[in-house]
N, C-alpha and C. Protein backbone atom coordinates (compact mmCIF):
# COMPACT_ATOMS: atom_id res chain seq x y z
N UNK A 1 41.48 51.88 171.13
CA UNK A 1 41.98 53.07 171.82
C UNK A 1 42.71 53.95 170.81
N UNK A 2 42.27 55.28 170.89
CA UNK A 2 43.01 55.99 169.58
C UNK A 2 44.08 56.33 170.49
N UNK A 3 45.31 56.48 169.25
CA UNK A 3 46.38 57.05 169.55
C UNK A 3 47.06 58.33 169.40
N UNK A 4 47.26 59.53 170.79
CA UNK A 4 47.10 60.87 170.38
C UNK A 4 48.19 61.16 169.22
N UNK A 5 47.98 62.08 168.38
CA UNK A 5 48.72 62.79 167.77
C UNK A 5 49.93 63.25 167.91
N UNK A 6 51.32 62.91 167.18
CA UNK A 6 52.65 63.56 167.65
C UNK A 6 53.10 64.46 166.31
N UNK A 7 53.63 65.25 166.44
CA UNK A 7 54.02 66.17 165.69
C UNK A 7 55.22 66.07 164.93
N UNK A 8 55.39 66.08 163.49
CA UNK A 8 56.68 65.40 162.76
C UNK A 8 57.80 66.54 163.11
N UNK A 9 59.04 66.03 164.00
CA UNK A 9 60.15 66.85 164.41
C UNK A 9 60.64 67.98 162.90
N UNK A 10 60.59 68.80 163.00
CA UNK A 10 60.83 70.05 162.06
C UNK A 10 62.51 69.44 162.07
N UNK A 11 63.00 70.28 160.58
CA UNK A 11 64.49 70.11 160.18
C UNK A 11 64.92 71.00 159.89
N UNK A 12 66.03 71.83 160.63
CA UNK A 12 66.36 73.23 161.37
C UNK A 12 67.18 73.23 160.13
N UNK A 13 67.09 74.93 159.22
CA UNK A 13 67.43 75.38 158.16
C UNK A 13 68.24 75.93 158.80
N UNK A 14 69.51 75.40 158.18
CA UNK A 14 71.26 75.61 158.51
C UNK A 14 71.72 77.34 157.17
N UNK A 15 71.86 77.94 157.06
CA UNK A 15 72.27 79.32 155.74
C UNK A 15 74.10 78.84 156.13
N UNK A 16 74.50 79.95 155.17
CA UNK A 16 75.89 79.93 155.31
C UNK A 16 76.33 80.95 155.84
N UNK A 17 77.94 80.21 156.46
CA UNK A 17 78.38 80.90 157.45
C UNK A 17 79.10 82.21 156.71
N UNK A 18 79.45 83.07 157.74
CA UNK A 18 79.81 84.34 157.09
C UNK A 18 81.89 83.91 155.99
N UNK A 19 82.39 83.06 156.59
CA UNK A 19 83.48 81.79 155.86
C UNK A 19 83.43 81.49 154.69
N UNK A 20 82.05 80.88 154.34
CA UNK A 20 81.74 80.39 153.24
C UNK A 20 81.38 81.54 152.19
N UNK A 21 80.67 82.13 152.76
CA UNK A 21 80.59 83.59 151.72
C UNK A 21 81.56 84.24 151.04
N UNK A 22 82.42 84.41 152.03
CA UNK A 22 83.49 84.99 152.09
C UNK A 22 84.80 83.82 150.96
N UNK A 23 84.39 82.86 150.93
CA UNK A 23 85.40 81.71 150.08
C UNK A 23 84.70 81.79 148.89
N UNK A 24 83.34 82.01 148.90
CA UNK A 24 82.52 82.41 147.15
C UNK A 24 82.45 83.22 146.82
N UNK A 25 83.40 84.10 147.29
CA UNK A 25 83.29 85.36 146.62
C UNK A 25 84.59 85.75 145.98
N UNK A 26 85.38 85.12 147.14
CA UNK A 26 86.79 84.85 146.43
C UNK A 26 87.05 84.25 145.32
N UNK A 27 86.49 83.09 145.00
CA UNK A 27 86.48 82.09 144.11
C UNK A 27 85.78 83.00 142.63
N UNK A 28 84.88 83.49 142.99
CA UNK A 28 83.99 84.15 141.86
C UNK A 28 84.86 85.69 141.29
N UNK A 29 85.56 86.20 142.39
CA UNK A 29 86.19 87.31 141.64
C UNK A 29 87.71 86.87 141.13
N UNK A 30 88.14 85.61 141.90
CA UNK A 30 89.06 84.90 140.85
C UNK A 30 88.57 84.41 139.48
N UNK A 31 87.54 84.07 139.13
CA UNK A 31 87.40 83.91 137.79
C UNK A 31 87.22 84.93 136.80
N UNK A 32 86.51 86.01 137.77
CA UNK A 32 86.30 87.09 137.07
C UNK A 32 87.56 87.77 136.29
N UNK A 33 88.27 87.83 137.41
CA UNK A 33 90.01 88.14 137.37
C UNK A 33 90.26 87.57 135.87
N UNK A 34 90.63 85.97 135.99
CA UNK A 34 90.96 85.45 135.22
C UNK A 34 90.65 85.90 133.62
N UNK A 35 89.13 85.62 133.69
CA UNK A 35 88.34 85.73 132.16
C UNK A 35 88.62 87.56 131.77
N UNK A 36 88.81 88.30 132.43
CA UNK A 36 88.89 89.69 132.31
C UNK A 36 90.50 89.84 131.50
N UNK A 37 91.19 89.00 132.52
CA UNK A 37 92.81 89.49 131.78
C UNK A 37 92.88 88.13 130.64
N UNK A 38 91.81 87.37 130.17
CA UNK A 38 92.34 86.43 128.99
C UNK A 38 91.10 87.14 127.90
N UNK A 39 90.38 88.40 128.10
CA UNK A 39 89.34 89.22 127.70
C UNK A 39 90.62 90.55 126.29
N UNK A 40 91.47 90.90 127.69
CA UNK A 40 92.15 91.54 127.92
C UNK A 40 93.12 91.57 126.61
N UNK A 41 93.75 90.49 126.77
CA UNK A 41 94.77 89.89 126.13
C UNK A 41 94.19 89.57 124.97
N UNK A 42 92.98 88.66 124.62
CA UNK A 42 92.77 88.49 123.20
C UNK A 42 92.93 89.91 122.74
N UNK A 43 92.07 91.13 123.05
CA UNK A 43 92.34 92.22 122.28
C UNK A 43 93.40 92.38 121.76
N UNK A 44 94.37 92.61 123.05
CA UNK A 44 95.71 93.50 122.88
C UNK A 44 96.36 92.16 121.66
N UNK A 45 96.13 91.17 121.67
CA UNK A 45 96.76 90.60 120.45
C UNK A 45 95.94 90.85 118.56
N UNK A 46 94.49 91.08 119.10
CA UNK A 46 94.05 91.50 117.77
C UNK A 46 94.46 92.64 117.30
N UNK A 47 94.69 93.44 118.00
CA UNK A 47 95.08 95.16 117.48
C UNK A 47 96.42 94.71 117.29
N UNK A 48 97.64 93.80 117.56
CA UNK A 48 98.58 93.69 117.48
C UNK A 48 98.71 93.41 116.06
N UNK A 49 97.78 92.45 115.64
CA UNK A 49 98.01 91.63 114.58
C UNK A 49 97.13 92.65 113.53
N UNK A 50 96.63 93.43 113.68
CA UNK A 50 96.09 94.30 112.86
C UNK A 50 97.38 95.33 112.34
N UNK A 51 97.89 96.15 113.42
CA UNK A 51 98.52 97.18 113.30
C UNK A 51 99.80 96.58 112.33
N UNK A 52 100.32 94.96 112.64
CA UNK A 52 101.25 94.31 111.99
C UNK A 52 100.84 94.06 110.49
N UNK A 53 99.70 93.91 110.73
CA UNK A 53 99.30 93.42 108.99
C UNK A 53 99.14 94.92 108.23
N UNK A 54 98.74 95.98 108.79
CA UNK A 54 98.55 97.18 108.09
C UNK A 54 100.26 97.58 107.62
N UNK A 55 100.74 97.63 109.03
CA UNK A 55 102.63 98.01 108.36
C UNK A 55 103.15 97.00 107.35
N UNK A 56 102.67 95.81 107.56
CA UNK A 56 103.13 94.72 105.96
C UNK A 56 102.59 95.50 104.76
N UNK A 57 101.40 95.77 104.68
CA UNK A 57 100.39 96.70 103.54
C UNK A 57 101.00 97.75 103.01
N UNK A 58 102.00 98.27 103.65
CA UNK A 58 102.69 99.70 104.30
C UNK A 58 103.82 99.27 103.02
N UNK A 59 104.16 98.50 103.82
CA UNK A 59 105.48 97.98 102.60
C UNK A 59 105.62 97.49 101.91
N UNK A 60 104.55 96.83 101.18
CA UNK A 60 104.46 95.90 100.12
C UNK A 60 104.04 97.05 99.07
N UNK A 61 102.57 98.23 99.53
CA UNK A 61 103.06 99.84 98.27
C UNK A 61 103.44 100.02 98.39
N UNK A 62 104.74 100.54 99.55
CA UNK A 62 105.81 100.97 99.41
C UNK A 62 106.90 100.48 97.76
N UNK A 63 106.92 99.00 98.34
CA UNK A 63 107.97 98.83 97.17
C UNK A 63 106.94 98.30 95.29
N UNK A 64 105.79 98.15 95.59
CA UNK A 64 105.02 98.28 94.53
C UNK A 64 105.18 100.10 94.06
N UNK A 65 105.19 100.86 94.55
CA UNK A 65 105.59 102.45 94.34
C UNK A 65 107.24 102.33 93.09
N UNK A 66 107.98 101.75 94.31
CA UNK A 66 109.31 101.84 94.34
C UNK A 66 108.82 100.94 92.71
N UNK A 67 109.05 99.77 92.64
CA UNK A 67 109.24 98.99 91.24
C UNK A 67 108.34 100.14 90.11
N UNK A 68 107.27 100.58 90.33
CA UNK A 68 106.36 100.89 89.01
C UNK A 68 107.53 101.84 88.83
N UNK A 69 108.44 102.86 89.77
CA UNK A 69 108.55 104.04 88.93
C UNK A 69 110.35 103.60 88.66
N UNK A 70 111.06 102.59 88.83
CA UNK A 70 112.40 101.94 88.61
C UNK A 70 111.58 101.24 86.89
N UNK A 71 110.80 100.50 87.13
CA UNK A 71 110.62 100.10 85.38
C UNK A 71 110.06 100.62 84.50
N UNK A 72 109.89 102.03 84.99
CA UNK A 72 109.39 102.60 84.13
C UNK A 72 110.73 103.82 83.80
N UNK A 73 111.62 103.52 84.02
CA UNK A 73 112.55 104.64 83.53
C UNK A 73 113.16 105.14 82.25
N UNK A 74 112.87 106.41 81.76
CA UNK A 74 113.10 106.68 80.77
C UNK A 74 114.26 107.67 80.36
N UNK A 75 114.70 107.37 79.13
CA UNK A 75 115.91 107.76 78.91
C UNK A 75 115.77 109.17 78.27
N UNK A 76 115.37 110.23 79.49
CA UNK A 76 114.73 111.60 79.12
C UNK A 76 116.07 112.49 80.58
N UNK A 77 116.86 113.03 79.65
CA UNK A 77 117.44 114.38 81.11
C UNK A 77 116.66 115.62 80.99
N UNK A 78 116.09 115.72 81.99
CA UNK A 78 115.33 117.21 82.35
C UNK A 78 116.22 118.40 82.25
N UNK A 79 116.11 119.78 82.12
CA UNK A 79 116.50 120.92 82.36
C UNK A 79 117.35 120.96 83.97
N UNK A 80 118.29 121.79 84.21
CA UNK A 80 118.48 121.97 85.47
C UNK A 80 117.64 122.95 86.24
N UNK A 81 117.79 123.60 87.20
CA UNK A 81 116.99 124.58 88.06
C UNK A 81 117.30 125.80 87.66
N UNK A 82 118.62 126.13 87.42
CA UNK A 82 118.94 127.52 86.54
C UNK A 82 119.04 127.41 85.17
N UNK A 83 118.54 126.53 84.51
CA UNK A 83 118.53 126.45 83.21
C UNK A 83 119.85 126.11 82.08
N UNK A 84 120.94 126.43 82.93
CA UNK A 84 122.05 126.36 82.04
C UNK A 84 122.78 124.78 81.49
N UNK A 85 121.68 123.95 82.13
CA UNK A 85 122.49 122.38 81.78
C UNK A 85 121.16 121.51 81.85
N UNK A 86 121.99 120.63 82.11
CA UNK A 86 120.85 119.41 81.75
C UNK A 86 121.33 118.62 83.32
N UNK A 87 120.32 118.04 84.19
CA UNK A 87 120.26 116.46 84.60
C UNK A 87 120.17 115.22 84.13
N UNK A 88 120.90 114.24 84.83
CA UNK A 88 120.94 112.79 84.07
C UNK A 88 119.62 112.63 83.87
N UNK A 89 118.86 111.33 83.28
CA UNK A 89 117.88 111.09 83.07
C UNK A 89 117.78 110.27 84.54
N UNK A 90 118.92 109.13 84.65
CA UNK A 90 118.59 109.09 86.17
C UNK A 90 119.83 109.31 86.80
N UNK A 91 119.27 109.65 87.89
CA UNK A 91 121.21 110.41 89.12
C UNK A 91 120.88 109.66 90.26
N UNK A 92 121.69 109.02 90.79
CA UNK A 92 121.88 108.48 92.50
C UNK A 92 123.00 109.00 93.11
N UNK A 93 122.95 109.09 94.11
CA UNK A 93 124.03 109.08 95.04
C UNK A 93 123.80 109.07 96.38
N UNK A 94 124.19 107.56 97.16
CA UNK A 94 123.76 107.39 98.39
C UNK A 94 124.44 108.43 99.79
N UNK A 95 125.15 109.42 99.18
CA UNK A 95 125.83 110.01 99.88
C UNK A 95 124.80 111.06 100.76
N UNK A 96 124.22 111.58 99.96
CA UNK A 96 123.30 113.06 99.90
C UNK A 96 121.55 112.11 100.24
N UNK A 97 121.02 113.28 100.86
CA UNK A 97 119.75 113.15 101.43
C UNK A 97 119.08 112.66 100.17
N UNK A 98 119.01 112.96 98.85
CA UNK A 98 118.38 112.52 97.68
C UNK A 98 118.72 111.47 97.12
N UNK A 99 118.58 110.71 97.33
CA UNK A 99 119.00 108.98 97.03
C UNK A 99 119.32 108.57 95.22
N UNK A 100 117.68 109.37 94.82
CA UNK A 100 117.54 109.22 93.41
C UNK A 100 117.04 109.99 93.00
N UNK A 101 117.47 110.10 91.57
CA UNK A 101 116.47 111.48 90.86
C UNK A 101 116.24 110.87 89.46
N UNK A 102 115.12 110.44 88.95
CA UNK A 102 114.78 109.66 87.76
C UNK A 102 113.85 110.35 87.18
N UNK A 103 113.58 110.21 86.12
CA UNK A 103 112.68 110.47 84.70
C UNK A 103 111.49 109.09 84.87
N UNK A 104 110.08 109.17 84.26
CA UNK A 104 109.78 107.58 84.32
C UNK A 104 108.63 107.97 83.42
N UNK A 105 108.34 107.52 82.99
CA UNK A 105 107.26 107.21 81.77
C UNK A 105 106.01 106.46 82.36
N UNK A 106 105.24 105.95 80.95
CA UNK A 106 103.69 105.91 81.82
C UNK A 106 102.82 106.28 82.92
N UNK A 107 102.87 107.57 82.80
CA UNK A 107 101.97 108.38 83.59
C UNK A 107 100.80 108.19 83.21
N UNK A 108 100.12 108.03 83.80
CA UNK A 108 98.64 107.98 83.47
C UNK A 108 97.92 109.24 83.49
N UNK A 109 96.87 109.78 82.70
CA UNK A 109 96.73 110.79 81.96
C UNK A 109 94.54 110.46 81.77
N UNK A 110 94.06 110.03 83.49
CA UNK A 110 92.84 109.35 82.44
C UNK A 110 91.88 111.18 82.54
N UNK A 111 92.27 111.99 83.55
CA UNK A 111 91.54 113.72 83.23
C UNK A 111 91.98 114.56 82.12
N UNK A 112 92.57 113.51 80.88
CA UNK A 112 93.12 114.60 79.87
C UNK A 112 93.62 115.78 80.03
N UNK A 113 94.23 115.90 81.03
CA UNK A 113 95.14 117.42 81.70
C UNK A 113 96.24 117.51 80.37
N UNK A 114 96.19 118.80 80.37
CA UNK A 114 97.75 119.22 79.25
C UNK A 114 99.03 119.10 80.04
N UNK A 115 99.29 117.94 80.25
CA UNK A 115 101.05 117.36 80.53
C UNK A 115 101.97 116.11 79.93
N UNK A 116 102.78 115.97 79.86
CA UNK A 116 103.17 115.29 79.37
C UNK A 116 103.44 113.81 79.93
N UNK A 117 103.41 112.64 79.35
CA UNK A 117 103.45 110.98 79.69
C UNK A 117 104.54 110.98 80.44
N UNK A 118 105.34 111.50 80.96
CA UNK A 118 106.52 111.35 81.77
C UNK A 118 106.36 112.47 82.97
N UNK A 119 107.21 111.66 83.74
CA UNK A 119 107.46 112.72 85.08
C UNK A 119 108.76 112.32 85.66
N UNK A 120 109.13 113.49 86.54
CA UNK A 120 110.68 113.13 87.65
C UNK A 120 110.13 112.79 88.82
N UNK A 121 110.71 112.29 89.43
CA UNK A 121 110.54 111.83 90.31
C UNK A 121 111.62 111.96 91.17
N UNK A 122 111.77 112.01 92.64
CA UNK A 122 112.85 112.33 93.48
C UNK A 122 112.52 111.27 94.63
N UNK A 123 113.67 110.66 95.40
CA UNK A 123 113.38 109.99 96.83
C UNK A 123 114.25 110.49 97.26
N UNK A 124 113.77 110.61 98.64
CA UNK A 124 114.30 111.47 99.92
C UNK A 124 114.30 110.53 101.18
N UNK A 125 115.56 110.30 101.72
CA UNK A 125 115.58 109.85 103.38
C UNK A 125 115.89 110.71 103.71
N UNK A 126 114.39 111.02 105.08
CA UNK A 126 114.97 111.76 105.85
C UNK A 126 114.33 111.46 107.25
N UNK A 127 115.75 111.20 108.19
CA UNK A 127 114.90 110.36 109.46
C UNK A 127 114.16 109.72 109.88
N UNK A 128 114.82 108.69 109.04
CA UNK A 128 113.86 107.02 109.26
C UNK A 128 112.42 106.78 108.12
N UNK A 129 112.28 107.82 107.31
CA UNK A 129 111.80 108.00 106.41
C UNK A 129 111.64 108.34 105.23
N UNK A 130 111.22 107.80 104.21
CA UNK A 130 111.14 107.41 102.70
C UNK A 130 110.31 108.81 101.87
N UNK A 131 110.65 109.34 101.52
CA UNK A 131 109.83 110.66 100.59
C UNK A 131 109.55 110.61 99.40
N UNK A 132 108.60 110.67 98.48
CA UNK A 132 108.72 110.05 97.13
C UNK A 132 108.50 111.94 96.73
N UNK A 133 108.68 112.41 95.62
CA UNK A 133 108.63 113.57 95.14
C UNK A 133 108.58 113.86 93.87
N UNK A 134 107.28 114.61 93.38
CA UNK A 134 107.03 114.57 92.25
C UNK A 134 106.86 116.19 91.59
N UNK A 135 107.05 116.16 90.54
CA UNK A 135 107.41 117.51 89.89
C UNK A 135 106.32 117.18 88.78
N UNK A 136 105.19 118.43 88.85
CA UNK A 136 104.59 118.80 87.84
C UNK A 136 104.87 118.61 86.69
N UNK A 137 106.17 119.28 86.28
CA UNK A 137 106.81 119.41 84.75
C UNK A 137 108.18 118.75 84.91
N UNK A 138 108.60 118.60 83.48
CA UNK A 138 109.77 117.90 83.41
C UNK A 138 110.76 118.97 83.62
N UNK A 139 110.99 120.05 82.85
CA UNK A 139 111.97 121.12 83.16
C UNK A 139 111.28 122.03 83.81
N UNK A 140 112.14 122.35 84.99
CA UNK A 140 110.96 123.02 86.01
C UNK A 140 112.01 123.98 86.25
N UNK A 141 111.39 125.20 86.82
CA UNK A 141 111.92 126.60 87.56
C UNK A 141 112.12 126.15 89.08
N UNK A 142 113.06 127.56 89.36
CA UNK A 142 113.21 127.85 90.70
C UNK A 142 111.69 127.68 91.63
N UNK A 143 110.80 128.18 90.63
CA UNK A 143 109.49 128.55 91.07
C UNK A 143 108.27 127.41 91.29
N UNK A 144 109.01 126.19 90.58
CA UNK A 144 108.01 125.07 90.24
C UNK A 144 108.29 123.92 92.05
N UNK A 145 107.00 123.96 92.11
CA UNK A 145 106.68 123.08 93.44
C UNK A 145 106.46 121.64 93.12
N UNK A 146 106.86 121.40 93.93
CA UNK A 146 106.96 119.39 94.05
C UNK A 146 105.93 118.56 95.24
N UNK A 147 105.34 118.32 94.58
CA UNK A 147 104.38 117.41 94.93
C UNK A 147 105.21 115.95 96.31
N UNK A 148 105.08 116.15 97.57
CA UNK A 148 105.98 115.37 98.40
C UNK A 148 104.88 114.27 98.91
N UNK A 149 105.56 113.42 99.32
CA UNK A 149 104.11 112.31 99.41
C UNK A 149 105.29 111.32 100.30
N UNK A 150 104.82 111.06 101.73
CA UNK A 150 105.29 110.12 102.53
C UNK A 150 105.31 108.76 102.73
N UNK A 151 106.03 107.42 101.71
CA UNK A 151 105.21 106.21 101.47
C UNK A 151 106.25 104.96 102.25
N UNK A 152 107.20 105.46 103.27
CA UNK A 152 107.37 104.15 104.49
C UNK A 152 108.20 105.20 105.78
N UNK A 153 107.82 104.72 106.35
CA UNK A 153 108.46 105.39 107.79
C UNK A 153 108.90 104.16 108.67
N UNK A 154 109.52 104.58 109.68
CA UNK A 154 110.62 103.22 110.71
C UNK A 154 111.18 102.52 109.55
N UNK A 155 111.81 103.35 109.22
CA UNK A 155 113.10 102.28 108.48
C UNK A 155 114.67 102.42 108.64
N UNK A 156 115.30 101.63 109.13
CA UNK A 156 116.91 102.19 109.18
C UNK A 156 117.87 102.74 108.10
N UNK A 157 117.62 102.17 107.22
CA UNK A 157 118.30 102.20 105.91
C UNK A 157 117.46 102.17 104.82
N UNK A 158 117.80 102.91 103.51
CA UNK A 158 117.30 102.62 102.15
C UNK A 158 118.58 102.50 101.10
N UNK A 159 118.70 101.80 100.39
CA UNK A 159 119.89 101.45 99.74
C UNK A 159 119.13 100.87 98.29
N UNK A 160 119.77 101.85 97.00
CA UNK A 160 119.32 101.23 95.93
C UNK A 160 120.78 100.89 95.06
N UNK A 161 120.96 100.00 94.26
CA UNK A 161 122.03 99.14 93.46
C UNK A 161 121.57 99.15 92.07
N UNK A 162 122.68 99.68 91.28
CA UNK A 162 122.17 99.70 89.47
C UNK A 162 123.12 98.69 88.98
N UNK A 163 123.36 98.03 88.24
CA UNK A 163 123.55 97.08 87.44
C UNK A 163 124.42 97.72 85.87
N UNK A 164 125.10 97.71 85.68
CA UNK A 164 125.53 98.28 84.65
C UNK A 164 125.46 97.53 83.34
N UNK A 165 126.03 97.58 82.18
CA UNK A 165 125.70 96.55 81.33
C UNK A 165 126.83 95.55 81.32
N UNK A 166 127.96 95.83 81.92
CA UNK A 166 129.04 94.48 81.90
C UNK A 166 128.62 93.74 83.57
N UNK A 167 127.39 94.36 83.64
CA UNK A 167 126.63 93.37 84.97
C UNK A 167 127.30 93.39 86.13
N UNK A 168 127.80 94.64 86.53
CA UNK A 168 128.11 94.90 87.71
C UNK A 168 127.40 95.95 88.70
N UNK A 169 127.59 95.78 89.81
CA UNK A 169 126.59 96.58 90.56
C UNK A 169 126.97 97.75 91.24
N UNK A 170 126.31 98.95 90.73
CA UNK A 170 127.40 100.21 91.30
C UNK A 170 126.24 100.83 92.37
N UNK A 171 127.10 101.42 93.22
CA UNK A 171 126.31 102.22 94.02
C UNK A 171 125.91 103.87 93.89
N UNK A 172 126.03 104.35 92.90
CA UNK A 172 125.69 105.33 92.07
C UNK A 172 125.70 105.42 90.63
N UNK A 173 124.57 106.41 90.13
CA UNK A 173 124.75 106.38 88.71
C UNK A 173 124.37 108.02 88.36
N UNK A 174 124.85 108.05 87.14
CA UNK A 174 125.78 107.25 86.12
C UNK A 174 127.16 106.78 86.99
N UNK A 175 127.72 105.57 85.98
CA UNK A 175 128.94 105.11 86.29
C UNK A 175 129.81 106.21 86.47
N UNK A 176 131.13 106.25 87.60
CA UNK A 176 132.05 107.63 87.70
C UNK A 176 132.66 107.69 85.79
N UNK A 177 133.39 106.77 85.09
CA UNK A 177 133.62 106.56 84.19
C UNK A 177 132.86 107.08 82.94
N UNK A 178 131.25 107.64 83.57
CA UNK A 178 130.94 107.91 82.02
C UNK A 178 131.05 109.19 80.83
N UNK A 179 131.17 108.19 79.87
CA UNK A 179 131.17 109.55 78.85
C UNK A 179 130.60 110.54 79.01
N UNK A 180 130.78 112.09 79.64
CA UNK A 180 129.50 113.26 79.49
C UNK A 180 130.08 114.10 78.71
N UNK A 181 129.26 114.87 77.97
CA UNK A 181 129.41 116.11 76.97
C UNK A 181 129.43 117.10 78.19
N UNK A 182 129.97 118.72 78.50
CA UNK A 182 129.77 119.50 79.13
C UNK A 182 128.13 120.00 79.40
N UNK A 183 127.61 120.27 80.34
CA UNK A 183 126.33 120.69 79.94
C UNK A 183 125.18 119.44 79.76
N UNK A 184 125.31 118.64 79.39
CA UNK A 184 124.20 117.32 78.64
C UNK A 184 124.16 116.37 79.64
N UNK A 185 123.05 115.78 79.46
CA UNK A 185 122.76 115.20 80.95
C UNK A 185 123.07 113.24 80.28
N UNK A 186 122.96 112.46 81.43
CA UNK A 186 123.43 111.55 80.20
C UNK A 186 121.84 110.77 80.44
N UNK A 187 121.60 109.85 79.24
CA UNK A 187 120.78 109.42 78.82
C UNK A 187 120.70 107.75 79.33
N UNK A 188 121.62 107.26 79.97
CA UNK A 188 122.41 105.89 79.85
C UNK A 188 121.33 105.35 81.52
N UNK A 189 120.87 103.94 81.31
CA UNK A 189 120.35 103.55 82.31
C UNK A 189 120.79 102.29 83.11
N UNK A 190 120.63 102.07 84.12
CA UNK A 190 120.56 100.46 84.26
C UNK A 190 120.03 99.32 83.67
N UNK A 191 120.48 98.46 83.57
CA UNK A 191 119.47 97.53 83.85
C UNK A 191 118.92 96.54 84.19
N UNK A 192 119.26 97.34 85.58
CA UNK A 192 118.37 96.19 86.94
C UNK A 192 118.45 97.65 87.99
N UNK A 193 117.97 97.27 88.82
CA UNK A 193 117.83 98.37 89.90
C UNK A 193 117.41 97.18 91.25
N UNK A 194 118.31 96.83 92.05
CA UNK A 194 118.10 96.43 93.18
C UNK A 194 117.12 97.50 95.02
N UNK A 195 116.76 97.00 95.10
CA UNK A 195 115.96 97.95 96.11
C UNK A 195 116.10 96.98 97.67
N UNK A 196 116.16 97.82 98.51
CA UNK A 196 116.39 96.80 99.89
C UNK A 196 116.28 98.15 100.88
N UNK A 197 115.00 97.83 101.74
CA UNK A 197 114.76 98.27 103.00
C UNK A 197 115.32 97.88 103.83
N UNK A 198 115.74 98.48 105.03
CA UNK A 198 115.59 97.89 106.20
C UNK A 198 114.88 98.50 107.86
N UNK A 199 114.09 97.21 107.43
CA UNK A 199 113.03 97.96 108.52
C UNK A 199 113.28 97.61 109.71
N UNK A 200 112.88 98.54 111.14
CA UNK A 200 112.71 98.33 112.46
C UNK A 200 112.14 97.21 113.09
N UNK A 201 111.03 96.25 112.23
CA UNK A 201 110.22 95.46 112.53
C UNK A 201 110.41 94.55 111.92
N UNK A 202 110.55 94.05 110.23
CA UNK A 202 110.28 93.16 109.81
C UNK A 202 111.83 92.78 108.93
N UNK A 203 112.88 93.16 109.66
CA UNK A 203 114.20 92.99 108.99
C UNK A 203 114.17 93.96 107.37
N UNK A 204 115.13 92.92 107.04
CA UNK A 204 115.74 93.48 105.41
C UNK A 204 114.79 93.19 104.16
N UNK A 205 114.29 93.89 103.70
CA UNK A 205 113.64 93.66 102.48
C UNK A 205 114.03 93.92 101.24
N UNK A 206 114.15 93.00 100.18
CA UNK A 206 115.05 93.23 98.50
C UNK A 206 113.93 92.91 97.55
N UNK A 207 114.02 93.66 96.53
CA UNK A 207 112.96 93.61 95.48
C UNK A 207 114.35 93.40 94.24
N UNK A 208 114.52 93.38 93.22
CA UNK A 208 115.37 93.35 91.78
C UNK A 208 114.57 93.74 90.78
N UNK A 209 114.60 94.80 90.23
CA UNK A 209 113.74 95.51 89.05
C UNK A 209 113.78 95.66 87.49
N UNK A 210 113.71 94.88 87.03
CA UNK A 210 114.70 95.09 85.69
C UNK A 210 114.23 96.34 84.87
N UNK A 211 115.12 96.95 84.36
CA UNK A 211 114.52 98.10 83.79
C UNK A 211 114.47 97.52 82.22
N UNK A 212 113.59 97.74 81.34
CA UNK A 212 113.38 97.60 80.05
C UNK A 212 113.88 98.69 79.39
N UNK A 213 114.67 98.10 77.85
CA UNK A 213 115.06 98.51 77.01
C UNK A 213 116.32 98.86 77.33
């Protein structure tokens, strides 16, 4: 006797409820969330660490600037601006916006221009910033322009220290004490020149320069 045919009971396809959707979607824009602000954040720390390493760069020519033109100082007084005297070869005084006013030797000369192996040089604070200033000629006119060149900014303080030869450290030069002729600039140098920033970011910075000869 054959036996009729029964039909294999079907297995009713269950989808998801509108709950569950609603919990994977949550879940999925929480990660999104997540990986977006740790996306986020690596940047903002690479540009951090960039912009930090460029201002280190900042200040390390800065005081590579600062040392080439402290050891290179030469025992040369320029003309004054009206002609009737002479400047020291080097002048400080932390009092006045012009910090320093030096003479410095080894100029480099590789376009064979008609000038001479020396130059003045001037630094300027002015509002949180470092000015380096350079003069064409050594005895210069009313008329002669200065070359200004901006080489540290955010800094609180600039403070330079000369060394005298009984090895003490003055905060201007020449010594108040020194010998001057009327008119004649004096010739007499340090030798040492202390240098110390202080920056907004990376504290106090000191270099010690010895000046030769």
């Amino acid at each position: 006797m054959t036996r009729p045919l029964v039909a294999a009971p079907q297995l009713a396809h269950r989808g998801f409820t509108l709950i569950e959707l609603l919990v994977a979607l949550f879940i999925t824009a929480v990660m999104f969330a997540i990986g977006y602000g740790a996306i986020t954040e690596a940047l903002t720390n690479r540009d951090n660490v960039r912009a930090q390493q460029q201002r280190l760069n900042d200040l390390q020519r800065t005081m590579r600037v600062l040392t080439q033109d402290f050891s290179q100082v030469a025992p040369r007084p320029v003309r004054d601006v009206l002609g009737s005297g002479e400047d020291d070869a080097l002048r400080a005084d932390p009092r006045v916006a012009m910090l320093v006013s030096l003479t410095r030797g080894g100029v480099g000369n590789l376009a064979g221009a008609a000038r001479p192996a020396m130059q003045r040089v001037d630094y300027l604070f002015e509002n949180g910033t470092l000015i380096r200033q350079a003069w064409p000629v050594l005895d210069r006119t009313q008329s002669t322009v200065a070359a200004r060149r901006v080489i540290a900014r955010d800094l609180r303080a600039v403070r330079f220290r000369y060394m005298d030869a009984s090895r003490q450290w003055l905060d201007q030069w020449p010594a108040p004490n020194t010998p001057r002729l009327v008119g004649k600039g004096s010739r007499s140098r340090p030798i040492a020149v202390e240098i110390t920033l202080d920056t907004t970011d990376f504290g106090t910075l000191t270099r010690l320069v010895e000046v030769p000869g």
